[in-house]
C-alpha atoms as a PDB file:
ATOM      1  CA  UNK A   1      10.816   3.377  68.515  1.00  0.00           C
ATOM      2  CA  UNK A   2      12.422   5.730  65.884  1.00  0.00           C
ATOM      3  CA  UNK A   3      11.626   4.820  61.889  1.00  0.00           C
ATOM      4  CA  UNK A   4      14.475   4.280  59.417  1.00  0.00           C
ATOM      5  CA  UNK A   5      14.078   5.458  55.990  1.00  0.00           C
ATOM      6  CA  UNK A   6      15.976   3.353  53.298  1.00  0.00           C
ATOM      7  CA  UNK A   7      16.301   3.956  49.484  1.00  0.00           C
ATOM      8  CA  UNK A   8      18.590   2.023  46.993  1.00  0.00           C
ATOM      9  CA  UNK A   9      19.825   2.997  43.359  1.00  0.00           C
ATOM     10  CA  UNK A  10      18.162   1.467  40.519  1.00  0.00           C
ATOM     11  CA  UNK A  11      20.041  -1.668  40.787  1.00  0.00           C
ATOM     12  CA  UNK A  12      20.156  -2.474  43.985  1.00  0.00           C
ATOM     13  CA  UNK A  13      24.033  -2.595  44.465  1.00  0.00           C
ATOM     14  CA  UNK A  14      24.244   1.028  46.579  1.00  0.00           C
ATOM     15  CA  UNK A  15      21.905   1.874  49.536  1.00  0.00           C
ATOM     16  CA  UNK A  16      21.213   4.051  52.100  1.00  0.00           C
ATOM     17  CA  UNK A  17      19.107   4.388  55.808  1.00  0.00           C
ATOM     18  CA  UNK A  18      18.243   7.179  57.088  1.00  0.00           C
ATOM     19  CA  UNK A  19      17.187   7.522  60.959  1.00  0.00           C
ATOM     20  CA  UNK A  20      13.858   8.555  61.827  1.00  0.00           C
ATOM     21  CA  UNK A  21      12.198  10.733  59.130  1.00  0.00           C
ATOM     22  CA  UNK A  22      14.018  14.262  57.781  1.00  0.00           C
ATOM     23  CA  UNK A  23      12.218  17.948  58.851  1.00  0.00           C
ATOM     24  CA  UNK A  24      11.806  18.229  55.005  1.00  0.00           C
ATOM     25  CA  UNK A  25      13.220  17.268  51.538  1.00  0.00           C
ATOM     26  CA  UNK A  26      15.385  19.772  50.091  1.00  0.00           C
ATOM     27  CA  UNK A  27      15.221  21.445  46.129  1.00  0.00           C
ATOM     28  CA  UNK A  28      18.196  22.822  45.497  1.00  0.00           C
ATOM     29  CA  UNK A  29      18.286  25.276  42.172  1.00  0.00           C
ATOM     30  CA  UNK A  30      22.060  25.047  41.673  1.00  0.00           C
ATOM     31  CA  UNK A  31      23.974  23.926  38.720  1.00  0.00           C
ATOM     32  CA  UNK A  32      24.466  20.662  39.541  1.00  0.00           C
ATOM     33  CA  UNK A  33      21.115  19.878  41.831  1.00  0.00           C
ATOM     34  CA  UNK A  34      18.726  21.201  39.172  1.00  0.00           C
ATOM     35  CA  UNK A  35      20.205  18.764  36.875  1.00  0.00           C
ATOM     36  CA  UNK A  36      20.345  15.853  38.619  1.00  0.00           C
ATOM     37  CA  UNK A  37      16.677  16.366  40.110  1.00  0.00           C
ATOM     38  CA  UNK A  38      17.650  15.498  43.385  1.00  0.00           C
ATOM     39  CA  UNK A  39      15.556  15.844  46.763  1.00  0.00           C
ATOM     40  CA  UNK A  40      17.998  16.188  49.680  1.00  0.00           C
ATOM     41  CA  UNK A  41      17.782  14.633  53.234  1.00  0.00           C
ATOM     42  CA  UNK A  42      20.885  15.932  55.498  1.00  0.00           C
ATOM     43  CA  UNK A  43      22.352  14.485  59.164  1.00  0.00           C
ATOM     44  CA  UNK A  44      26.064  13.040  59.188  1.00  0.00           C
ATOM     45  CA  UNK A  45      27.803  10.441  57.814  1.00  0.00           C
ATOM     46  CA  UNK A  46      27.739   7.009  60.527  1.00  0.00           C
ATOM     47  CA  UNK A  47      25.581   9.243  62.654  1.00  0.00           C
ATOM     48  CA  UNK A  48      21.956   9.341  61.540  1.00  0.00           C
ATOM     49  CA  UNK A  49      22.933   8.208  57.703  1.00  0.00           C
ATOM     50  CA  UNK A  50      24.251   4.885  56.447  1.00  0.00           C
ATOM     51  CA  UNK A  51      25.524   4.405  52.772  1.00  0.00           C
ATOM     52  CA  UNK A  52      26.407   0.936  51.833  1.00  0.00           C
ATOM     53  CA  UNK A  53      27.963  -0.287  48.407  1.00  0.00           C
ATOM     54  CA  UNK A  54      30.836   1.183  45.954  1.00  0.00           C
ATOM     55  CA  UNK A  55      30.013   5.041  44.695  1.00  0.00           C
ATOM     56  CA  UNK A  56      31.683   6.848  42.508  1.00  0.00           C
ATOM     57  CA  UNK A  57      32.845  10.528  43.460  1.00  0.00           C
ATOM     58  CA  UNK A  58      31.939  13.846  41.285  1.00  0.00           C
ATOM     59  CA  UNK A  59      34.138  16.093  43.190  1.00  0.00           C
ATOM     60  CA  UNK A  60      32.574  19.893  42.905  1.00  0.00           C
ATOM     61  CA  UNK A  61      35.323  22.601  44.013  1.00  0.00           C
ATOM     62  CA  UNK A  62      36.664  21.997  47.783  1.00  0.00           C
ATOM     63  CA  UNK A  63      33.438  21.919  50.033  1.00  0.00           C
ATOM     64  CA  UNK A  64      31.207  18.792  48.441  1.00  0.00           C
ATOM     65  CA  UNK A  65      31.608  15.646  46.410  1.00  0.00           C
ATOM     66  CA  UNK A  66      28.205  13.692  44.630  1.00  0.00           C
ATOM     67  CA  UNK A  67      28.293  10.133  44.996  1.00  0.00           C
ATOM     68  CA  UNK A  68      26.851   7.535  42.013  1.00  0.00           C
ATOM     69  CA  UNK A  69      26.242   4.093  42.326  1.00  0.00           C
ATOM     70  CA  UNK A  70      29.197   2.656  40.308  1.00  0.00           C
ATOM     71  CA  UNK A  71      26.805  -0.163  38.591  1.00  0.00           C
ATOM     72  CA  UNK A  72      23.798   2.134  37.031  1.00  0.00           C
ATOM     73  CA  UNK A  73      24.633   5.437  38.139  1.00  0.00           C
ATOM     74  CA  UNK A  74      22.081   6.940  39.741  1.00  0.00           C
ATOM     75  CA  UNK A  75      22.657   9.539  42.578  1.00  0.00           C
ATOM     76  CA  UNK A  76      22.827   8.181  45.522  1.00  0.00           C
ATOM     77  CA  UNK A  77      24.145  11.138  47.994  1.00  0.00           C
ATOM     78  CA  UNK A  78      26.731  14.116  48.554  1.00  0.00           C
ATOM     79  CA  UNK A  79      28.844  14.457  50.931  1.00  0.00           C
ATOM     80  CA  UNK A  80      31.004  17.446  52.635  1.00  0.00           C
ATOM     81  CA  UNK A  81      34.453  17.082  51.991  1.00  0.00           C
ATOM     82  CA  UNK A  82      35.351  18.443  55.384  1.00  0.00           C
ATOM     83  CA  UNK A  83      34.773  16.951  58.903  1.00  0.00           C
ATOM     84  CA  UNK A  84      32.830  19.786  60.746  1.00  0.00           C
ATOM     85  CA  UNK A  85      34.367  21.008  63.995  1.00  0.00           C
ATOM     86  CA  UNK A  86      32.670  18.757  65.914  1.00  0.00           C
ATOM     87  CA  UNK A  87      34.718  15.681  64.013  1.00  0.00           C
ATOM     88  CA  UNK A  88      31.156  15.038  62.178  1.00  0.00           C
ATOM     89  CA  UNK A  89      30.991  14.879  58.150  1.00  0.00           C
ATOM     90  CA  UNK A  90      28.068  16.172  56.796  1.00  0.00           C
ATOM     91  CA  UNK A  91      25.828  14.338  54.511  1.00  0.00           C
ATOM     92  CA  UNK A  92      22.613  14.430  52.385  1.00  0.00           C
ATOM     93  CA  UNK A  93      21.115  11.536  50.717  1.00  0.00           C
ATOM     94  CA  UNK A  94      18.569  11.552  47.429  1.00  0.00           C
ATOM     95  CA  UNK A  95      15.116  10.680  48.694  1.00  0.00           C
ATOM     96  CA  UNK A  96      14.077   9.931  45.461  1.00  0.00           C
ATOM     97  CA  UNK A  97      15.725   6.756  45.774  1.00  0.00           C
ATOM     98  CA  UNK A  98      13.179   6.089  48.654  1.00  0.00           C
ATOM     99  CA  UNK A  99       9.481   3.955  48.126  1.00  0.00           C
ATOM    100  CA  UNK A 100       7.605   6.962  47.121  1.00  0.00           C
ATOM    101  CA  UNK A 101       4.902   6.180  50.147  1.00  0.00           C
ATOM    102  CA  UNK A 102       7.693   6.048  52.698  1.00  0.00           C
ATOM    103  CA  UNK A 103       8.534  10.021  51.772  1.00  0.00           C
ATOM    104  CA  UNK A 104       5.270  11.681  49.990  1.00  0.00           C
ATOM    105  CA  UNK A 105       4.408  13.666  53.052  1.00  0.00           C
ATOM    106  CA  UNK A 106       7.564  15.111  53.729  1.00  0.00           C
ATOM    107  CA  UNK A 107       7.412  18.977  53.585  1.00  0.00           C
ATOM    108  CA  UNK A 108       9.267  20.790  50.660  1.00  0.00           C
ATOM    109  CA  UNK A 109      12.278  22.540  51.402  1.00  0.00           C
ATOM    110  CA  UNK A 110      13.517  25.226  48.882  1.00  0.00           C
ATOM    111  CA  UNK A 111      16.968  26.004  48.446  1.00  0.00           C
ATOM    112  CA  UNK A 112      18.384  28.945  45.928  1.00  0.00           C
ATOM    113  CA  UNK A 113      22.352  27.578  45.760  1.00  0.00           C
ATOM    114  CA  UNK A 114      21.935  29.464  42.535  1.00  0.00           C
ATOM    115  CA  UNK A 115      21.809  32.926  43.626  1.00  0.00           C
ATOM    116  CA  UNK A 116      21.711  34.096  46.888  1.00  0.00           C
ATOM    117  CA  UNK A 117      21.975  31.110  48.623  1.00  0.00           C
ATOM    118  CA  UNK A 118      19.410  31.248  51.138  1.00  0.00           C
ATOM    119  CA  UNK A 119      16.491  29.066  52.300  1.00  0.00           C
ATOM    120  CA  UNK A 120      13.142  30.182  50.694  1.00  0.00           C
ATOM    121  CA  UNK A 121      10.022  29.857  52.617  1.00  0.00           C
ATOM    122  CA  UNK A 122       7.974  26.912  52.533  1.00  0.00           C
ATOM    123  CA  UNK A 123       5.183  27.056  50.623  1.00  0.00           C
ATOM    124  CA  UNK A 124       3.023  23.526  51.745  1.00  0.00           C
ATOM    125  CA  UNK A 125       3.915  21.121  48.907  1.00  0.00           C
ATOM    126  CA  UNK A 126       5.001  17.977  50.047  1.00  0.00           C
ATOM    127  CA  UNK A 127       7.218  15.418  48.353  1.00  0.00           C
ATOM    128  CA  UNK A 128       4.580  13.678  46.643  1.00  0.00           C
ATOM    129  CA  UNK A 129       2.644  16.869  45.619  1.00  0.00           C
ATOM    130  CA  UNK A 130       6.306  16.524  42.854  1.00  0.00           C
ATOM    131  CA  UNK A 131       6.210  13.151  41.854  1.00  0.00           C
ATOM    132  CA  UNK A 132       2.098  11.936  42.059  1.00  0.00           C
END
């Protein structure tokens, strides 16, 4: 039977699930990402991630908006403004709103959306080698 990961904004009034457990957590070193602090889990919208309760929208240029819990603000996911061509919208949900136990030995992805925007090789850290 497949796991579901769930994490919920400070408040409790936005929440996600995630199905069975992501390949890796993603560190993104763009403008936004590095600022918010964000570790990224991706799959689709309705498809293998569920977001529940009212967000607010940061919409960045054409291809992505951040969602915010509307109550205390804390990033809850981001999501592609554009249905893929399969009909599927993409999605990535923070995993820091997850129990910290539930996600400390996911592997650490690295993502440069800074520069060259490439995938970096992994290196062995883990989620909670970041936040223990």
């Amino acid at each position: 039977m497949e796991s579901t990961l769930t994490g919920s904004c400070h408040c409790g009034a936005t929440r996600w699930e995630f199905d069975g457990t992501p390949d890796g957590a993603t560190i993104c070193n763009c403008t936004v990402c590095r600022r918010y602090g964000v570790l990224w889990a991706y799959d689709y919208e309705g498809h293998g991630i569920r977001v529940t309760g009212e967000t607010r929208a940061y919409v960045r240029g054409k291809a992505i908006e951040f969602h915010f819990c509307g109550v205390c603000g804390n990033v809850v996911c981001w999501r592609g403004r554009r249905l893929e061509d399969d009909g599927r919208r993409r999605i990535a949900v923070n995993l820091r709103l997850a129990e910290p136990e539930t996600v400390a030995q996911i592997p650490i992805d690295r993502f440069d959306g800074l520069d060259t925007f490439d995938d970096l090789p992994r290196d062995g850290r883990c989620v909670g080698d970041y936040w223990f």
